[in-house]
C-alpha atoms as a PDB file:
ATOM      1  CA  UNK A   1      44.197  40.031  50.377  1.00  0.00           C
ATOM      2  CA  UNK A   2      47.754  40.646  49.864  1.00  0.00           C
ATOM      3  CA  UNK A   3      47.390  41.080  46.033  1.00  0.00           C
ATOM      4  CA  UNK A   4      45.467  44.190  47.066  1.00  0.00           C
ATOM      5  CA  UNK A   5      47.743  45.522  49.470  1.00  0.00           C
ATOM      6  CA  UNK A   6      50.731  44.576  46.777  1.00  0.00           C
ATOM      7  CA  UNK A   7      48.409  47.117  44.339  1.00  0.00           C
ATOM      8  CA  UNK A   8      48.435  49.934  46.689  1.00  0.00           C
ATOM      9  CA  UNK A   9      52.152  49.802  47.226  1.00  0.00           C
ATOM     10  CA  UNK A  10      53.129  49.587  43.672  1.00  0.00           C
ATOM     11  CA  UNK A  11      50.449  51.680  42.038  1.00  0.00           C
ATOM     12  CA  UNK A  12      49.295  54.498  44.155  1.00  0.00           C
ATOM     13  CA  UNK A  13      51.562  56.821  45.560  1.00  0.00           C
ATOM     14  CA  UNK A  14      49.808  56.692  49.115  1.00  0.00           C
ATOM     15  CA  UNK A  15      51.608  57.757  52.354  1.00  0.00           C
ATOM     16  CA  UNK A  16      52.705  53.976  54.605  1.00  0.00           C
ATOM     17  CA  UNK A  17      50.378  55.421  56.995  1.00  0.00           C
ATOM     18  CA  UNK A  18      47.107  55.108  54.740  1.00  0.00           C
ATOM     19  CA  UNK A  19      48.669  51.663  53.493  1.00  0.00           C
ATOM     20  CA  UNK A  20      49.172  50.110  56.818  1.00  0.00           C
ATOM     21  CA  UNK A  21      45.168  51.128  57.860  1.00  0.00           C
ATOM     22  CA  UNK A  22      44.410  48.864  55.387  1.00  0.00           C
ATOM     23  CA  UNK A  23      46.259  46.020  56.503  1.00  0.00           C
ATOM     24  CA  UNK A  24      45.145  43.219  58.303  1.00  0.00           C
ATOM     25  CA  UNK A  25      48.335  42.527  59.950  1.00  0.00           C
ATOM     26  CA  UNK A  26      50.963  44.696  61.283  1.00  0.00           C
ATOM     27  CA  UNK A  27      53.401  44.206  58.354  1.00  0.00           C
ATOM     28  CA  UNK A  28      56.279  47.241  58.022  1.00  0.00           C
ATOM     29  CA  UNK A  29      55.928  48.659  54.821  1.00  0.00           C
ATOM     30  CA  UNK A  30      59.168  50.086  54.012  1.00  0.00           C
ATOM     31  CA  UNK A  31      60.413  52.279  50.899  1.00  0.00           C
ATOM     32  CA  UNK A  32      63.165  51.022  48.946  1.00  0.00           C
ATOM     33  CA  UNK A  33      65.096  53.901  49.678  1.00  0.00           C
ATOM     34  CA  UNK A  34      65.677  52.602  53.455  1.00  0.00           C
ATOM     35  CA  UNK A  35      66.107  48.654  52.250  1.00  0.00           C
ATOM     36  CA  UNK A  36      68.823  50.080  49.582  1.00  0.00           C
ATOM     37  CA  UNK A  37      70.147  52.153  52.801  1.00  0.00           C
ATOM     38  CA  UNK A  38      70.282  49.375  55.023  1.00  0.00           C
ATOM     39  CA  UNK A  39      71.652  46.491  52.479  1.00  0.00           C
ATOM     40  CA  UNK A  40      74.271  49.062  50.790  1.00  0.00           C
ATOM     41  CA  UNK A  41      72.779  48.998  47.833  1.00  0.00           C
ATOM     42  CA  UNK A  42      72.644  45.304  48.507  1.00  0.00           C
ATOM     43  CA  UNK A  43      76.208  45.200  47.989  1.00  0.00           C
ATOM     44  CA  UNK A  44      77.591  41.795  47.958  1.00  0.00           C
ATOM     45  CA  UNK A  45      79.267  42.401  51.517  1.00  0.00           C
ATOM     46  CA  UNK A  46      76.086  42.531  52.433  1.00  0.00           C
ATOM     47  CA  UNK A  47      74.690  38.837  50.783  1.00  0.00           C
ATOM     48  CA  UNK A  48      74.050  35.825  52.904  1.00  0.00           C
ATOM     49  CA  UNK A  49      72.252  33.687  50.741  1.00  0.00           C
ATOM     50  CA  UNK A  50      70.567  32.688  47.556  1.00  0.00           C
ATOM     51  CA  UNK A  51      67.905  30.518  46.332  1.00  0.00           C
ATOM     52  CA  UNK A  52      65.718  29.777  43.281  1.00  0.00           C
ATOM     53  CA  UNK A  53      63.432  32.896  43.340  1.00  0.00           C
ATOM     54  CA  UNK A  54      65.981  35.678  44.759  1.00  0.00           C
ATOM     55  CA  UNK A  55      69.043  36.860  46.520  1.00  0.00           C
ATOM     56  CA  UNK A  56      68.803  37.482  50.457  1.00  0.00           C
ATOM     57  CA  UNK A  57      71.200  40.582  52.028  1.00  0.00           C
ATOM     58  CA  UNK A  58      71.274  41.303  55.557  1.00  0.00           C
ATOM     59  CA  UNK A  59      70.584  44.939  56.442  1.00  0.00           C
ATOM     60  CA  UNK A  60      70.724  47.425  59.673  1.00  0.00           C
ATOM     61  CA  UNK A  61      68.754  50.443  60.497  1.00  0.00           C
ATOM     62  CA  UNK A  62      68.915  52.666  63.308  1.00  0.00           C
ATOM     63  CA  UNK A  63      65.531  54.005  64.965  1.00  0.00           C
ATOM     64  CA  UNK A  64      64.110  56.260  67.810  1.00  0.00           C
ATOM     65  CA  UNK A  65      64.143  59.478  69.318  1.00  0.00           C
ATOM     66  CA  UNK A  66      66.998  59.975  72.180  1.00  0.00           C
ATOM     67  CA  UNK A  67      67.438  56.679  73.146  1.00  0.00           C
ATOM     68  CA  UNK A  68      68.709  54.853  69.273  1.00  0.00           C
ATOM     69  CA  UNK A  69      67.851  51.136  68.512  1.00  0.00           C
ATOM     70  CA  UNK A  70      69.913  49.189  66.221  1.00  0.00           C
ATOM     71  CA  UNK A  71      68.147  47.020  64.489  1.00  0.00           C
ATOM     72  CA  UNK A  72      69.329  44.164  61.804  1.00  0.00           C
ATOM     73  CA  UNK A  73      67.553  42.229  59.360  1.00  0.00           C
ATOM     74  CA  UNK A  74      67.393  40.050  56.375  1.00  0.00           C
ATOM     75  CA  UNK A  75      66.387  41.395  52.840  1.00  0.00           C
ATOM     76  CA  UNK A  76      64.899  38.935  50.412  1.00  0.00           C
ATOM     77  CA  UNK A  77      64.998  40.492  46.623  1.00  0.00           C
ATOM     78  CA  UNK A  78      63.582  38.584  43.933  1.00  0.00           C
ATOM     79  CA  UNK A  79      65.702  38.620  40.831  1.00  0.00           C
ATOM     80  CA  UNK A  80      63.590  39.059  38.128  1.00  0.00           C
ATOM     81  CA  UNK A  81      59.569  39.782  38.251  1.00  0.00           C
ATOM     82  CA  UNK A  82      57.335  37.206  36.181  1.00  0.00           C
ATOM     83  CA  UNK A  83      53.848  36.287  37.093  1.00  0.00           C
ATOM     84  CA  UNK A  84      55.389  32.913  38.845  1.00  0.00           C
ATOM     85  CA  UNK A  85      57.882  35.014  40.307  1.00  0.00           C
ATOM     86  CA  UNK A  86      55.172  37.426  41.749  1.00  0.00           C
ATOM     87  CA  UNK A  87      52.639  34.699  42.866  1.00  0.00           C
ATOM     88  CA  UNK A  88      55.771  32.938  45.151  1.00  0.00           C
ATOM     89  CA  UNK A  89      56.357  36.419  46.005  1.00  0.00           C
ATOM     90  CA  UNK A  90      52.673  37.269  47.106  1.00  0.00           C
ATOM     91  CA  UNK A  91      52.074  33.429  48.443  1.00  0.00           C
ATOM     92  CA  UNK A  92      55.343  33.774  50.897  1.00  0.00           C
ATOM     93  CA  UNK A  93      54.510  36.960  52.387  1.00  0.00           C
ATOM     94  CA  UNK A  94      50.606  35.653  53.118  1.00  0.00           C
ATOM     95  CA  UNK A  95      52.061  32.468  54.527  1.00  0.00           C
ATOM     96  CA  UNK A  96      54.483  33.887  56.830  1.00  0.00           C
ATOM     97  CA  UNK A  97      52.262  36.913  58.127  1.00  0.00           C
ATOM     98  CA  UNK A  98      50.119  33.845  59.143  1.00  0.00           C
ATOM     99  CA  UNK A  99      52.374  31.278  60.203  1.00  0.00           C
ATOM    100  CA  UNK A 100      54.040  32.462  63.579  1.00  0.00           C
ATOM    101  CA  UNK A 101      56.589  29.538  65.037  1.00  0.00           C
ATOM    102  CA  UNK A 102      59.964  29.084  66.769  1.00  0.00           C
ATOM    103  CA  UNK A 103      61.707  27.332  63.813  1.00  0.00           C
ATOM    104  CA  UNK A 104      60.276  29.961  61.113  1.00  0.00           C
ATOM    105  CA  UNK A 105      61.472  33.368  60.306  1.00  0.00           C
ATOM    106  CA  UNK A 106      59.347  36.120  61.174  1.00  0.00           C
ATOM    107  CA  UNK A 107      58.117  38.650  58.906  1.00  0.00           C
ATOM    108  CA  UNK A 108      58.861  42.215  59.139  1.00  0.00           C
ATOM    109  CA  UNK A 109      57.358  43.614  56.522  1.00  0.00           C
ATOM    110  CA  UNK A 110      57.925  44.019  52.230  1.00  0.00           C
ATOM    111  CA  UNK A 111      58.221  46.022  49.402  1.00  0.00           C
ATOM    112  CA  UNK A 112      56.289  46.139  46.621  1.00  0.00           C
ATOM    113  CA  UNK A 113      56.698  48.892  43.272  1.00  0.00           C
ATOM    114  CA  UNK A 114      57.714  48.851  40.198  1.00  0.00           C
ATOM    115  CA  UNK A 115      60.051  45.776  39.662  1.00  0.00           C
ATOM    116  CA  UNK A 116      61.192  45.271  43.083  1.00  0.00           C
ATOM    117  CA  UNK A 117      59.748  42.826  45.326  1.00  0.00           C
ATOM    118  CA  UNK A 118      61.202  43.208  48.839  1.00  0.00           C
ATOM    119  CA  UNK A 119      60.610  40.916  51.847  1.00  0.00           C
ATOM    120  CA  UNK A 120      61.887  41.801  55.485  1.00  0.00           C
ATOM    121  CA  UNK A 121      62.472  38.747  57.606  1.00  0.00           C
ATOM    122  CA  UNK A 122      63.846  38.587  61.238  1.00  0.00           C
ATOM    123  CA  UNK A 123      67.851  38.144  61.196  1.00  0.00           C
ATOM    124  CA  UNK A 124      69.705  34.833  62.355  1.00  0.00           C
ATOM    125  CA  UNK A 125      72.276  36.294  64.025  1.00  0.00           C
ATOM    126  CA  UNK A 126      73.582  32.436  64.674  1.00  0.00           C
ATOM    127  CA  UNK A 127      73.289  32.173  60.332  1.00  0.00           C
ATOM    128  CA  UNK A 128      71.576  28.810  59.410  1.00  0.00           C
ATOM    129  CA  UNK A 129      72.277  24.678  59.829  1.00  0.00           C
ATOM    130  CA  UNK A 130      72.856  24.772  56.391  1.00  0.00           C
ATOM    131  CA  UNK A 131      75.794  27.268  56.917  1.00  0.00           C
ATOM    132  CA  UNK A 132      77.395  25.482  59.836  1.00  0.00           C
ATOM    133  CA  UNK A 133      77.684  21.812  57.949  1.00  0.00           C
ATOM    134  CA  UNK A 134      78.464  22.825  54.456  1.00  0.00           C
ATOM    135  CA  UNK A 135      78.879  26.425  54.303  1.00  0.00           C
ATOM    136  CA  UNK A 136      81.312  29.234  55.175  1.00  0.00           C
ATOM    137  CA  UNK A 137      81.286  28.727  58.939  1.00  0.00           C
ATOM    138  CA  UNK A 138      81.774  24.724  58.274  1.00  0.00           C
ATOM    139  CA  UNK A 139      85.423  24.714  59.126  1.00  0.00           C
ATOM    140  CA  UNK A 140      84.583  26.869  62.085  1.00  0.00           C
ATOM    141  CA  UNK A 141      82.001  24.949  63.995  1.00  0.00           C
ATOM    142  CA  UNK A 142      82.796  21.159  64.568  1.00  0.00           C
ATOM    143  CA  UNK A 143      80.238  19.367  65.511  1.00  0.00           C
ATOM    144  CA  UNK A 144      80.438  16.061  67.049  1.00  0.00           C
ATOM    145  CA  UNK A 145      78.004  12.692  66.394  1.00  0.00           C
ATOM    146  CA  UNK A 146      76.101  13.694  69.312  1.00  0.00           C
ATOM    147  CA  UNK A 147      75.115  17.247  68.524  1.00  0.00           C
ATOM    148  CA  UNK A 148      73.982  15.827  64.969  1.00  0.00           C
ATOM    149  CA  UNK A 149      72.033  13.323  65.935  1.00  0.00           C
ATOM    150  CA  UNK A 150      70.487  15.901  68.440  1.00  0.00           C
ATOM    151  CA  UNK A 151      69.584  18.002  65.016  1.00  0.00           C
ATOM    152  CA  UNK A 152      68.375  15.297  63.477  1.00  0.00           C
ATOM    153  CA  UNK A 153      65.909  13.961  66.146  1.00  0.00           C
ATOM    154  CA  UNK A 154      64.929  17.818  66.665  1.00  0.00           C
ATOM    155  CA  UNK A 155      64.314  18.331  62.925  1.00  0.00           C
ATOM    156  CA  UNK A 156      62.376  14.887  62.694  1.00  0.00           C
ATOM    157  CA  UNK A 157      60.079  16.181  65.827  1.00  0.00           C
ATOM    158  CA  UNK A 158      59.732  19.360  64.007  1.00  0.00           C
ATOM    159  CA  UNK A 159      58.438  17.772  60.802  1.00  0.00           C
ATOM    160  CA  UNK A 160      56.245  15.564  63.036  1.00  0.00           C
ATOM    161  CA  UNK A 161      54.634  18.349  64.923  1.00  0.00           C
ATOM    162  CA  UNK A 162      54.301  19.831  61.278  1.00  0.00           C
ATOM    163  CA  UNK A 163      51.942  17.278  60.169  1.00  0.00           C
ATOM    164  CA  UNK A 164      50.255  16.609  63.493  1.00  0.00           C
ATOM    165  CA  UNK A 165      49.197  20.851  62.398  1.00  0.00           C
ATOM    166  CA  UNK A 166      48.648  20.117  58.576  1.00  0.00           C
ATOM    167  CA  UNK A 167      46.603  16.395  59.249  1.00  0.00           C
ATOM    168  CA  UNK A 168      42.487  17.709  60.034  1.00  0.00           C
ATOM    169  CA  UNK A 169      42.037  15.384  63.127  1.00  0.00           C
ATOM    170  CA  UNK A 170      38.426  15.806  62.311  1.00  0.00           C
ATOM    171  CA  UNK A 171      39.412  12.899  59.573  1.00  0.00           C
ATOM    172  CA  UNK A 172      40.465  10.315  61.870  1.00  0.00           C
ATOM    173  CA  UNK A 173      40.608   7.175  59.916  1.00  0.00           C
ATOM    174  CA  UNK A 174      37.828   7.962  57.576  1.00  0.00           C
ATOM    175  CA  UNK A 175      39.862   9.018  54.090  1.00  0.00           C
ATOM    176  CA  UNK A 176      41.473   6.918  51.669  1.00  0.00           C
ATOM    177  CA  UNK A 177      44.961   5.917  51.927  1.00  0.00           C
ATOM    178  CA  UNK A 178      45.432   5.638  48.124  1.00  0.00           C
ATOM    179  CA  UNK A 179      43.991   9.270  47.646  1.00  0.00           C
ATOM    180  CA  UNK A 180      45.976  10.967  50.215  1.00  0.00           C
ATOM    181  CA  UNK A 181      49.122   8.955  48.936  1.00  0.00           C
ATOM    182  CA  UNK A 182      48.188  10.647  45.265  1.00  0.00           C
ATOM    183  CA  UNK A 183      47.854  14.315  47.406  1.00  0.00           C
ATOM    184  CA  UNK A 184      51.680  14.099  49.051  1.00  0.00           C
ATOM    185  CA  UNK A 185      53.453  12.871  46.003  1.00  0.00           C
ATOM    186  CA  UNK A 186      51.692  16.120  44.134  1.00  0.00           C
ATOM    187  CA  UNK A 187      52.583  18.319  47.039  1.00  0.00           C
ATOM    188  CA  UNK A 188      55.914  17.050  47.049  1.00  0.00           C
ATOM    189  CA  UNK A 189      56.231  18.042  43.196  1.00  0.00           C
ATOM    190  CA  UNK A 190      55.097  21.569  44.088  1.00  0.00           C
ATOM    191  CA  UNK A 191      57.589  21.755  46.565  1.00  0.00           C
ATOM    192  CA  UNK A 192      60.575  20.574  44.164  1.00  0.00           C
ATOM    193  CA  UNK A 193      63.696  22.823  44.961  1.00  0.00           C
ATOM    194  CA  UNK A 194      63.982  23.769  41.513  1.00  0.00           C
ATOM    195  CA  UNK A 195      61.277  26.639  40.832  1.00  0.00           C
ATOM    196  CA  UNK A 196      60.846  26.089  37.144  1.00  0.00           C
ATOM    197  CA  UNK A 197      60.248  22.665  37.720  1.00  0.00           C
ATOM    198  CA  UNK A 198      57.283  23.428  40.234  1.00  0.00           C
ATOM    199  CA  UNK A 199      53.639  22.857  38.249  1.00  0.00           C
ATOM    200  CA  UNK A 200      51.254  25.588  38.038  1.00  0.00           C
ATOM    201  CA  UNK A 201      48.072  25.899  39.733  1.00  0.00           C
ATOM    202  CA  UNK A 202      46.505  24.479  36.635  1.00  0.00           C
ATOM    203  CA  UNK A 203      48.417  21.754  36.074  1.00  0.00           C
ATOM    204  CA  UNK A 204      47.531  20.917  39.864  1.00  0.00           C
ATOM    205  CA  UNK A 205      44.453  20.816  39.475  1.00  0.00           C
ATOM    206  CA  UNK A 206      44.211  18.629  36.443  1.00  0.00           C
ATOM    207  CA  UNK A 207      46.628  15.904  38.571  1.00  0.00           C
ATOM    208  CA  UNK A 208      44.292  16.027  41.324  1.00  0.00           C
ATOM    209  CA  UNK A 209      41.327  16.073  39.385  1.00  0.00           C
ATOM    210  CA  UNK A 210      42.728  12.968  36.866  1.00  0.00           C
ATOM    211  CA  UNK A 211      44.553  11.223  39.304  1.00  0.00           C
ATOM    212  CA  UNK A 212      41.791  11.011  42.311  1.00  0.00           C
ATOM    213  CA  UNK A 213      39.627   9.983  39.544  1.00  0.00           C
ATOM    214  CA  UNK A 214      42.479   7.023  38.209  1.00  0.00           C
ATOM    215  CA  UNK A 215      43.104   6.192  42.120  1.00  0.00           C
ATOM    216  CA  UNK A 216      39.262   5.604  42.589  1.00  0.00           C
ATOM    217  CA  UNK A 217      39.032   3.660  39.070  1.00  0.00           C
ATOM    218  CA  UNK A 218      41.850   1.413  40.406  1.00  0.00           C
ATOM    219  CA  UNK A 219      39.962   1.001  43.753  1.00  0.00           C
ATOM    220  CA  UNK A 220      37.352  -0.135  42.192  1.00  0.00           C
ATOM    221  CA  UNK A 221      39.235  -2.273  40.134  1.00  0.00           C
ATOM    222  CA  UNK A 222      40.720  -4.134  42.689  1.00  0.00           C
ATOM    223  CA  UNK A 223      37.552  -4.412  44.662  1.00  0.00           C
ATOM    224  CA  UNK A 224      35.956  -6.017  41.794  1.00  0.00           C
ATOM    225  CA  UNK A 225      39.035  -8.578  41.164  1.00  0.00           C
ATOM    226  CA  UNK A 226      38.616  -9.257  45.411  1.00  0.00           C
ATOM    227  CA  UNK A 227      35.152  -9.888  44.745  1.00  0.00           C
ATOM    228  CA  UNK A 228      35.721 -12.330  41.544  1.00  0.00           C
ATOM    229  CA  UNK A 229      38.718 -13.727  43.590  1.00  0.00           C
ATOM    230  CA  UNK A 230      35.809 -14.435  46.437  1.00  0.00           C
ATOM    231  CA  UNK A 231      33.847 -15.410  44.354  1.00  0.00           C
ATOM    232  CA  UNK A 232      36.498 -18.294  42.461  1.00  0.00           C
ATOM    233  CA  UNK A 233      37.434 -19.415  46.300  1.00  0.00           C
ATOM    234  CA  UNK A 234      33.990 -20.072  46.384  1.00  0.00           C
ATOM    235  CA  UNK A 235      33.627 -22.074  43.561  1.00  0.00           C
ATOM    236  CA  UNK A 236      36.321 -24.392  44.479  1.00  0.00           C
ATOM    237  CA  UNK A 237      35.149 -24.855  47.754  1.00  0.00           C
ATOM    238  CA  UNK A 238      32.058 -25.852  47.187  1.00  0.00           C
ATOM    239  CA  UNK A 239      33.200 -28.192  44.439  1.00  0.00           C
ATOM    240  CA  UNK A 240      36.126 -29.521  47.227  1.00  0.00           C
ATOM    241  CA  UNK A 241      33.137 -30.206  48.840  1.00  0.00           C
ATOM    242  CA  UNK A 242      30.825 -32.019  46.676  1.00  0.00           C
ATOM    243  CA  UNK A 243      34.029 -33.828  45.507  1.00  0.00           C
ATOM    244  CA  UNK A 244      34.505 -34.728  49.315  1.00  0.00           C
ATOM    245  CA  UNK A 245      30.779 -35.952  49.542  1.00  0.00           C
ATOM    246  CA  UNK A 246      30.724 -38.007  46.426  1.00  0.00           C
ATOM    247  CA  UNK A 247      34.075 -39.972  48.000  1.00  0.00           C
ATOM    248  CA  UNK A 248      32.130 -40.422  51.422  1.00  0.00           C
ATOM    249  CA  UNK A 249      29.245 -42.178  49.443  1.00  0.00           C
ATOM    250  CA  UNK A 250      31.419 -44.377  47.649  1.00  0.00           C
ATOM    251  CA  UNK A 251      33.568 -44.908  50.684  1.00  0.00           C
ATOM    252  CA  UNK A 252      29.785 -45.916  52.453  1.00  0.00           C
ATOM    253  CA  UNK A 253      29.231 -48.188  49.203  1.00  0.00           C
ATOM    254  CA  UNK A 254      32.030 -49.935  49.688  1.00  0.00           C
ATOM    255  CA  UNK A 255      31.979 -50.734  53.392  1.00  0.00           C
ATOM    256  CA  UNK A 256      28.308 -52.395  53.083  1.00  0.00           C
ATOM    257  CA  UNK A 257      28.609 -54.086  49.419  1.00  0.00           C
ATOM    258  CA  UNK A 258      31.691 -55.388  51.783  1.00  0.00           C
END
């Protein structure tokens, strides 16, 4: 588990080979003396972005023996370690060591002692969408209605072949719609761009818990109302139709007192 390997970085001091040999996957565990090195000092020269849990710096390292290999990456540092900061910290690195895929970042590798928590992505030498429409290379990079509806129909693909991966096919048609609608809109909370406004892992369990329960209740609810509702439309028909009967008798009355 990564909480282990986290354990070993920060409190043991083993060599990165032992470390590594207990790794699952073939993360870089690098020293902070060589991320400080590569970022200068993560100078802001060096910054490229920011977001809710930490600052991210692009850094270069040279390696090899004879023949040298430049190599440049981006440096996620989390500004300040609390236990919410550490489990995004922790959760992040597990997802992306698992998670391989053209439109994600690769990992390189992390950091983990003391009160740093360092993560090592691949670099986007091309910067991000986000950087191109509204940021500091907006004014340099025009891009007309066709290349933007080209994003857009790429990014809606994207998110389509995302949920084709996330959906269990195994379900086919067999789960509740009102159930899985209660599932998104709590996923979507826990994915709110604002970290403090993200629920804990208690607090999701008690919405999924309560509100699976209240969708379920409501089901129910409404399955007994369909049921009394069948059950009315019943009643009326069959008095429609005695009502119906008892004006074909007198109706027959009529025609032989007649």
């Amino acid at each position: 588990m990564v909480w282990n390997c986290f354990s070993c970085v920060g409190g043991h001091q083993k060599s990165r080979k032992s470390v590594k040999e207990n790794l699952d996957y073939p993360w870089e565990i690098y020293t902070l003396k060589e991320l400080l090195q590569a970022t200068n000092n993560f100078s802001n020269d060096n910054k490229i972005g920011e977001g809710g849990f930490g600052s991210v710096y692009w850094g270069r390292t040279s390696k090899g023996v004879g023949v040298i290999t430049t190599i440049t990456y981006a440096v996620k540092r989390l500004k300040a370690m609390t236990a919410k900061a550490e489990m995004e910290f922790a959760v992040e690195v597990e997802i992306l060591a698992r998670v391989r895929h053209e439109n994600l970042l690769g990992l390189r590798g992390f950091y983990a002692g003391g009160d740093e928590r360092l993560i090592v992505y691949d670099y986007m030498p091309n910067h991000s969408l986000l950087s191109h429409l509204h940021g500091q290379l907006a004014d340099q990079c025009l891009l007309d209605w066709q290349r933007r509806v080209s994003i857009a129909i790429g990014a809606a693909q994207g998110l389509s072949e995302d949920f084709d991966d996330i959906a269990d096919p195994r379900l086919e048609q067999k789960f509740n719609l009102e159930e899985l609608k209660c599932v998104v809109s709590i996923a979507l909370r826990c994915s709110d761009g604002n970290a403090e406004s993200r629920p804990s892992m208690k607090e999701v369990v008690v919405w999924l818990k309560d509100g699976l329960r209240n969708k379920k209740n409501e089901i129910g609810d409404v399955k007994n109302n369909e049921e009394q509702d069948q059950d009315e439309d019943q009643d009326h028909e069959e008095t429609y139709k005695n009502h119906k009967d008892y004006e074909e008798l007198e109706k027959q009355d009529s025609d032989d007192g007649t």
